[in-house]
Each structure stands twice: as structure tokens, then as C-alpha cells.
Protein backbone atom coordinates (compact mmCIF):
# COMPACT_ATOMS: atom_id res chain seq x y z
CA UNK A 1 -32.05 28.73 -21.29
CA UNK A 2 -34.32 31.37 -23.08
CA UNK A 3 -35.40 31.49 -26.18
CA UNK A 4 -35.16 35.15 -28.58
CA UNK A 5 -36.83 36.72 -31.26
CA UNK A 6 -35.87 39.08 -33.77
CA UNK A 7 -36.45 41.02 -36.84
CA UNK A 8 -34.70 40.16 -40.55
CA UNK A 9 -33.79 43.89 -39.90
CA UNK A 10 -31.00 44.19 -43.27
CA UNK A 11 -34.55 42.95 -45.52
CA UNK A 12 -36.33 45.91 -44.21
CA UNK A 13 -35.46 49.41 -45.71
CA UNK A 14 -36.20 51.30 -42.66
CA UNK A 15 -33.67 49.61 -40.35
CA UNK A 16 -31.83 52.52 -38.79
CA UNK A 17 -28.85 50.21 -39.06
CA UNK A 18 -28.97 48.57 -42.20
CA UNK A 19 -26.68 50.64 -44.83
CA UNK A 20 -24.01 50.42 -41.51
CA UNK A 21 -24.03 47.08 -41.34
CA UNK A 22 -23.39 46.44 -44.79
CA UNK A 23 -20.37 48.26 -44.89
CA UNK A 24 -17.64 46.22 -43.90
CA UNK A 25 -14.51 47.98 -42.62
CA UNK A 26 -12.30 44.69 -41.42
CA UNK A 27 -12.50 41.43 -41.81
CA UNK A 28 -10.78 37.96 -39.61
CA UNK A 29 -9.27 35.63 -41.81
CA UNK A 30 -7.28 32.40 -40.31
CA UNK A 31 -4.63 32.74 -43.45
CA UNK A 32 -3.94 36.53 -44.12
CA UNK A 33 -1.61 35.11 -47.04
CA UNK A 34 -2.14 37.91 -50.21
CA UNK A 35 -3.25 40.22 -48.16
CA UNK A 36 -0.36 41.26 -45.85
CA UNK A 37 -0.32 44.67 -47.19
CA UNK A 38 -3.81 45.21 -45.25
CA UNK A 39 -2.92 43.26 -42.53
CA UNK A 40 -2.71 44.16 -38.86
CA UNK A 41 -0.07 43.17 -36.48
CA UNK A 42 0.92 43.30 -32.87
CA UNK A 43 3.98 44.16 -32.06
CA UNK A 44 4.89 42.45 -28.59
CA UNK A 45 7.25 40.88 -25.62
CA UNK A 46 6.86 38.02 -23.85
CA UNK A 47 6.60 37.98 -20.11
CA UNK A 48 9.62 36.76 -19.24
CA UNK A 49 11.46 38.80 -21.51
CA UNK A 50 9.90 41.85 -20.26
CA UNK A 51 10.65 40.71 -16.73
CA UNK A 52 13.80 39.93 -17.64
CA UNK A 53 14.47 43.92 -19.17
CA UNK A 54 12.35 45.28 -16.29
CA UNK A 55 13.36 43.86 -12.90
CA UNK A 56 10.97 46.01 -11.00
CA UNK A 57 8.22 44.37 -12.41
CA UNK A 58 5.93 46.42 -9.80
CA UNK A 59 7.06 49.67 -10.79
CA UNK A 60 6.56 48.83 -14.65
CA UNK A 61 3.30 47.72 -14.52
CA UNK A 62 2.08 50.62 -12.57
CA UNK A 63 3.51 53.15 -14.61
CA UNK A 64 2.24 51.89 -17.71
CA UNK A 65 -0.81 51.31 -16.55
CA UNK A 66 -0.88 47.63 -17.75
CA UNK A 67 -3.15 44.59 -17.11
CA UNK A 68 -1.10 42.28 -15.06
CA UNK A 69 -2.79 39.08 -16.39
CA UNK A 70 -2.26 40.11 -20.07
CA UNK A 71 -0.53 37.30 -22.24
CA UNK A 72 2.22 39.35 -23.06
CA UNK A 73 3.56 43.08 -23.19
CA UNK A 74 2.43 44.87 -26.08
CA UNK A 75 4.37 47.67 -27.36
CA UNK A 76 0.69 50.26 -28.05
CA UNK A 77 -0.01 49.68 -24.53
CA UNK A 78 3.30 51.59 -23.61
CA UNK A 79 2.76 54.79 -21.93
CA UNK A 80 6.69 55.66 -21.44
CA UNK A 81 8.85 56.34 -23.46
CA UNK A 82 12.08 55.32 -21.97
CA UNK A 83 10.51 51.57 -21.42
CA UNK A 84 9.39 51.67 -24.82
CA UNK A 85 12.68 52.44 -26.04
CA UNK A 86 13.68 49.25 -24.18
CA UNK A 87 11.43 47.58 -25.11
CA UNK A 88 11.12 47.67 -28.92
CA UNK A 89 14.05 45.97 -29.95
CA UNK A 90 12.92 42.64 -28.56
CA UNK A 91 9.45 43.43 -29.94
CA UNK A 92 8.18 40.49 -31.76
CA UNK A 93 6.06 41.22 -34.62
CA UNK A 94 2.79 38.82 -35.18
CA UNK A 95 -0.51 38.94 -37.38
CA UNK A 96 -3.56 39.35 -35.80
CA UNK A 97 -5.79 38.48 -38.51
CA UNK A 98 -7.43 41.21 -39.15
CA UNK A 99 -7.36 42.95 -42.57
CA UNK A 100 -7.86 46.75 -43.31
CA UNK A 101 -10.17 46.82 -46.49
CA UNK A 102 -9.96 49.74 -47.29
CA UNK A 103 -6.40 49.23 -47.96
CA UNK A 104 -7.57 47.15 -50.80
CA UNK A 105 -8.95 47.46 -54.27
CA UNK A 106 -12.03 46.04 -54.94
CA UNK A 107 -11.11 42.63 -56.30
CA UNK A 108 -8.74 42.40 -53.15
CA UNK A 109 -11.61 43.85 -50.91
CA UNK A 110 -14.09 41.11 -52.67
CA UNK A 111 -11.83 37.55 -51.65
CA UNK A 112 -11.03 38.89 -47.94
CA UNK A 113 -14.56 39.17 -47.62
CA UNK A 114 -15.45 35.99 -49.37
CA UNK A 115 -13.07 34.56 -47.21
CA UNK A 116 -14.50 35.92 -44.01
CA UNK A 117 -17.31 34.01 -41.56
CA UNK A 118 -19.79 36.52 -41.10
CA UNK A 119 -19.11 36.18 -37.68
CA UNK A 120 -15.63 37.66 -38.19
CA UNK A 121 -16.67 41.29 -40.08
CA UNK A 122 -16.55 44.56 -38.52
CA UNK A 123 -18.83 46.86 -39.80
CA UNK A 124 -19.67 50.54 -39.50
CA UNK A 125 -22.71 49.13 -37.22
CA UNK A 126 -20.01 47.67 -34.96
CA UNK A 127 -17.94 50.88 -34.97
CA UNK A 128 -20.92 52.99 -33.40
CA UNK A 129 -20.95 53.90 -29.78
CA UNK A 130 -23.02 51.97 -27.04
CA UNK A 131 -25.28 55.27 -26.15
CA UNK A 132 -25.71 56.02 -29.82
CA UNK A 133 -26.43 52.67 -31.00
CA UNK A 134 -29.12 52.58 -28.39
CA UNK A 135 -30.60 55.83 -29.59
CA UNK A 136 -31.06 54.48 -32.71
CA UNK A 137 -32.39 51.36 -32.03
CA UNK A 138 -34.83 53.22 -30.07
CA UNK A 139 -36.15 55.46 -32.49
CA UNK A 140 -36.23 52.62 -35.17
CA UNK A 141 -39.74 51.83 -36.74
CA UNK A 142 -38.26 48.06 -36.21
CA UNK A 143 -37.72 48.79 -32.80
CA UNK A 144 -40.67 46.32 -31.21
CA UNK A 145 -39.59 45.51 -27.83
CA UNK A 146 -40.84 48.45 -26.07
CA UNK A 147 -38.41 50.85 -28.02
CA UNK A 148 -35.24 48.76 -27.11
CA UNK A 149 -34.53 47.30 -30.85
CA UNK A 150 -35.60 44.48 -33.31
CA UNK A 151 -34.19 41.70 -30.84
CA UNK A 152 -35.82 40.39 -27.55
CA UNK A 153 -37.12 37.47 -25.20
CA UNK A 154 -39.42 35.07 -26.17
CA UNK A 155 -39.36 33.00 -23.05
CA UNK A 156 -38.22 29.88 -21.62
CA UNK A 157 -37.02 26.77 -23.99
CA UNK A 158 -38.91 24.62 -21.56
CA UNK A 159 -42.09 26.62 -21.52
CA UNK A 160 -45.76 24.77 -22.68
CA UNK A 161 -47.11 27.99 -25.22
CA UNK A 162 -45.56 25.38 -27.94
CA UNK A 163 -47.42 22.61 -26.62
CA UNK A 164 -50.82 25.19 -26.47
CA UNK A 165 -49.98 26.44 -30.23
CA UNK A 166 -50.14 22.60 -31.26
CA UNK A 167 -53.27 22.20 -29.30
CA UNK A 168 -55.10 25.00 -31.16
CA UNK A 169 -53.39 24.37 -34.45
CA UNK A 170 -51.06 27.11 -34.30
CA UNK A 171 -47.79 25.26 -36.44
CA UNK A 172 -45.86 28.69 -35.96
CA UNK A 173 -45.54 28.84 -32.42
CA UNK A 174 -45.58 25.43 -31.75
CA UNK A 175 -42.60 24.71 -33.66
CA UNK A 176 -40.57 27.70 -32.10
CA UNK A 177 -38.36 25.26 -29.68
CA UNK A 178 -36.95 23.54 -33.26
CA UNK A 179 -37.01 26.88 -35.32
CA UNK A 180 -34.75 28.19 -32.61
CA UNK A 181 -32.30 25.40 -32.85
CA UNK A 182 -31.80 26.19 -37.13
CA UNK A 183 -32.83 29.89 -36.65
CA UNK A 184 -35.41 29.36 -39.35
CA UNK A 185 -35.89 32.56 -41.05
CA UNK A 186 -39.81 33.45 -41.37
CA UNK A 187 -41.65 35.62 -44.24
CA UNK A 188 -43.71 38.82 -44.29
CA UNK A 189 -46.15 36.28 -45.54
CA UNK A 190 -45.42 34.16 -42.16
CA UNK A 191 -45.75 36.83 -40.15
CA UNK A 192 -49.80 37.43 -41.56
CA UNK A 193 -50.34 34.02 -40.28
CA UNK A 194 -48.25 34.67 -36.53
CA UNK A 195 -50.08 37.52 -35.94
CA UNK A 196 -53.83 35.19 -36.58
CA UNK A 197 -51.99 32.62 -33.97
CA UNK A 198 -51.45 35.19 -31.63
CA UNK A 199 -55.01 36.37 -31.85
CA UNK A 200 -56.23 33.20 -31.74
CA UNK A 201 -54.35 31.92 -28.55
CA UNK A 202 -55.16 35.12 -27.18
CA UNK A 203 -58.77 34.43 -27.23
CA UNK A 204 -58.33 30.56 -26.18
CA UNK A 205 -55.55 31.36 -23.37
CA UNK A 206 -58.24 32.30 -20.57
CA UNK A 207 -59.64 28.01 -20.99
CA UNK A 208 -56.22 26.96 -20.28
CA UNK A 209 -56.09 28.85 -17.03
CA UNK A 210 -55.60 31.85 -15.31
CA UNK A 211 -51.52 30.83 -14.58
CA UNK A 212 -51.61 29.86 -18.60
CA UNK A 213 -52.25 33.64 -19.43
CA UNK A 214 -50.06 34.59 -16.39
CA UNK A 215 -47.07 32.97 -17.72
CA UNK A 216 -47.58 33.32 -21.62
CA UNK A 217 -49.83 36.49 -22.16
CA UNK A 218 -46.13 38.04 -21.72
CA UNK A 219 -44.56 36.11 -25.07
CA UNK A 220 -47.84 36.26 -27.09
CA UNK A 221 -47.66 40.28 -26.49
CA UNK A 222 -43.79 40.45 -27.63
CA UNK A 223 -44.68 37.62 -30.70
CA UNK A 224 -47.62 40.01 -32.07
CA UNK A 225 -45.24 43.32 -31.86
CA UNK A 226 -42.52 40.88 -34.40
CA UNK A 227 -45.12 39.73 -36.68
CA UNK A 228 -47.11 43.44 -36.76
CA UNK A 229 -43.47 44.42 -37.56
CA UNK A 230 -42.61 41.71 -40.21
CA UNK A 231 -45.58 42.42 -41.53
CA UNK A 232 -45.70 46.40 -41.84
CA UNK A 233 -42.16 46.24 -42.82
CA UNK A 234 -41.85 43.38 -45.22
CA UNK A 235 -39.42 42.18 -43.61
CA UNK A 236 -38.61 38.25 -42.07
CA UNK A 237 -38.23 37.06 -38.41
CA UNK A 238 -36.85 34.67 -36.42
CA UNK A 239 -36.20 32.37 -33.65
CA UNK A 240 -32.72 31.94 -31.85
């Protein structure tokens, strides 16, 4: 297993992405109860059913262009119009979870949230396509790993640049195995002090051996970029 690095990118006001991830167009919520209005739902059949109502299972699949190993048949996935007219009256209608904000007001829109893991938000971020999310990223002044974004390697979980950092009293890096397991968030203030560990273990590096700044020169080059980052930016990092 690796361990990553990235920016505090919605503390920086640069961040190409930060006003789009802050809006929040859906949200997952386990109980949708009060907010059914702005709910989403599937409408579907169950396999058997559908195999019941469509003998030729073959010939249905094919020409509705389905995934044979979905769990059921839903009724948006149906491309004709004579199976869907079969089809609909033994539709069964289930929530998904999702919920539509901006089919509510703003107390509404402020208790789905609330109610939401941040894990379980789509935001305009989220809603941006692959080639122009990379663009951005890209052209981001957070952008530190050679202009692919704000989040890159570190290295391995197993790797001795801790163990170095502790040697040469460097508490940053060394603790970066733990700080990964809590995803410690760092400070502008911490990132001053990374980038003096990363000149210092620059310097000391070459006494540990020439495989020591083989293997490492690599992280301590990606660490600087964060902290120079952090730092210019006023904005945190942190290990994951």
C-alpha cells in the first residue's frame, strides 16, 4: 500500500475547483422521509418477471441494448417502445436515495444536507467532465504534481524516509505513516517547517547512501512542491 498527499484545496482561494465543489446539487440520505418531493426513484422489473413477459430473453436484451448481469430491468434503460409498453405496468417503483436540492427551499435544502455524509454529495465538481476536470486541474496554481492536480504519491507505507526524518529530527515526515492513518490536516504554518525538513534531509540524504537518495529523493521532491504550495497558498495539507 502507498501512501498520498494532497492539498486543503477548498482553504485556498485559487483552487480552480473550489466554488464547484461547494455547490451541492444532490445529496444520499438512508431515510428520504420529508423529502419525497425531491426524491429520485427507479422505476423497475424483476428478472423473472421480465423473463416471464419476454420469453425471448435473447432477443430482448439485444435490442435494448441491456447489461445482462444487471439486478433487474429498469424501465430508463428501455430503448423500445413496444417492450416498454409491456413493461411498465409491472414496473415497481423504489427510492434511490438520492434527493434533488434544488427542488427544495432553503430550510429543506439545509437538513438534507445536514443529513448527508460528505461522502454521499454530488457537487458541481462531480458533474464536470473527465477531460475538463483534468484541464483544470492542470492549469491550477495548486496543481503540484507535475501539473496533474493538488493530489499525488508519497510513497510506500513501508518505506524508511520516516525512520530518516526521526533520525534528523524531522517530526513532520517522520510521523507521516500515523498522520496518514487520521488524515491529520497540516497548516500553512506546518508547511514553513516541511519545506526546512525537506531541505534539511535533502542535504543529509547523500550520508545515508546513494540507494537512500535513490529511493526517497523522489518523495522529498513531491513533499517540497505540497509545502511550497501550502505555503504560497495559505492553504493546509495532508496525508492519506
Amino acid at each position: 500500500m502507498g501512501i498520498n498527499i494532497g492539498i486543503c484545496e477548498l482553504e485556498a482561494k485559487s483552487a480552480s475547483c473550489a466554488e464547484l465543489k461547494k455547490e451541492i446539487h444532490k445529496v444520499m440520505l438512508t431515510d428520504i422521509k420529508g423529502f419525497e418531493a425531491a426524491a429520485e426513484f427507479d422505476e423497475k422489473v424483476s428478472l423473472e418477471e421480465a423473463a416471464r413477459l419476454f420469453p425471448d430473453w435473447e432477443a430482448f436484451v439485444k435490442r435494448n441494448r441491456l447489461n445482462a448481469e444487471a439486478d433487474a430491468v429498469y424501465l430508463e434503460k428501455i430503448k423500445n417502445d413496444d417492450d416498454m409498453a409491456v413493461l411498465k405496468p409491472k414496473a415497481v417503483r423504489t427510492a434511490t436515495g438520492w434527493v434533488n436540492l434544488s427542488k427544495l427551499d432553503a430550510t429543506a435544502k439545509k437538513k438534507a444536507v445536514e443529513a448527508s455524509a460528505p461522502e454521499n454529495r454530488l457537487t458541481g465538481w462531480d458533474l464536470v467532465e473527465f477531460d475538463e476536470m483534468n484541464k483544470m486541474c492542470s492549469e491550477c496554481g495548486l496543481s503540484w504534481d507535475k501539473g496533474r492536480g493538488c493530489i499525488g504519491a508519497f510513497g510506500p507505507d513501508n518505506g524508511a524516509l520516516p525512520e530518516i526524518a526521526a533520525k534528523y529530527g524531522c517530526p513532520i515526515i517522520a510521523s507521516v505513516p500515523e498522520s496518514a492513518k487520521v488524515k491529520k490536516r497540516f497548516s500553512p504554518e506546518d508547511g514553513k517547517k516541511l519545506l526546512a525538513e525537506v531541505d534539511k534531509l535533502n542535504a543529509v540524504l547523500p550520508d545515508e547512501g546513494k540507494m537512500a537518495v535513490r529511493r526517497y529523493g523522489g518523495p522529498l521532491e513531491r513533499v517540497g512542491a505540497v509545502a511550497k504550495v501550502s505555503v504560497d497558498n495559505n492553504c493546509g495539507f495532508f496525508f492519506f
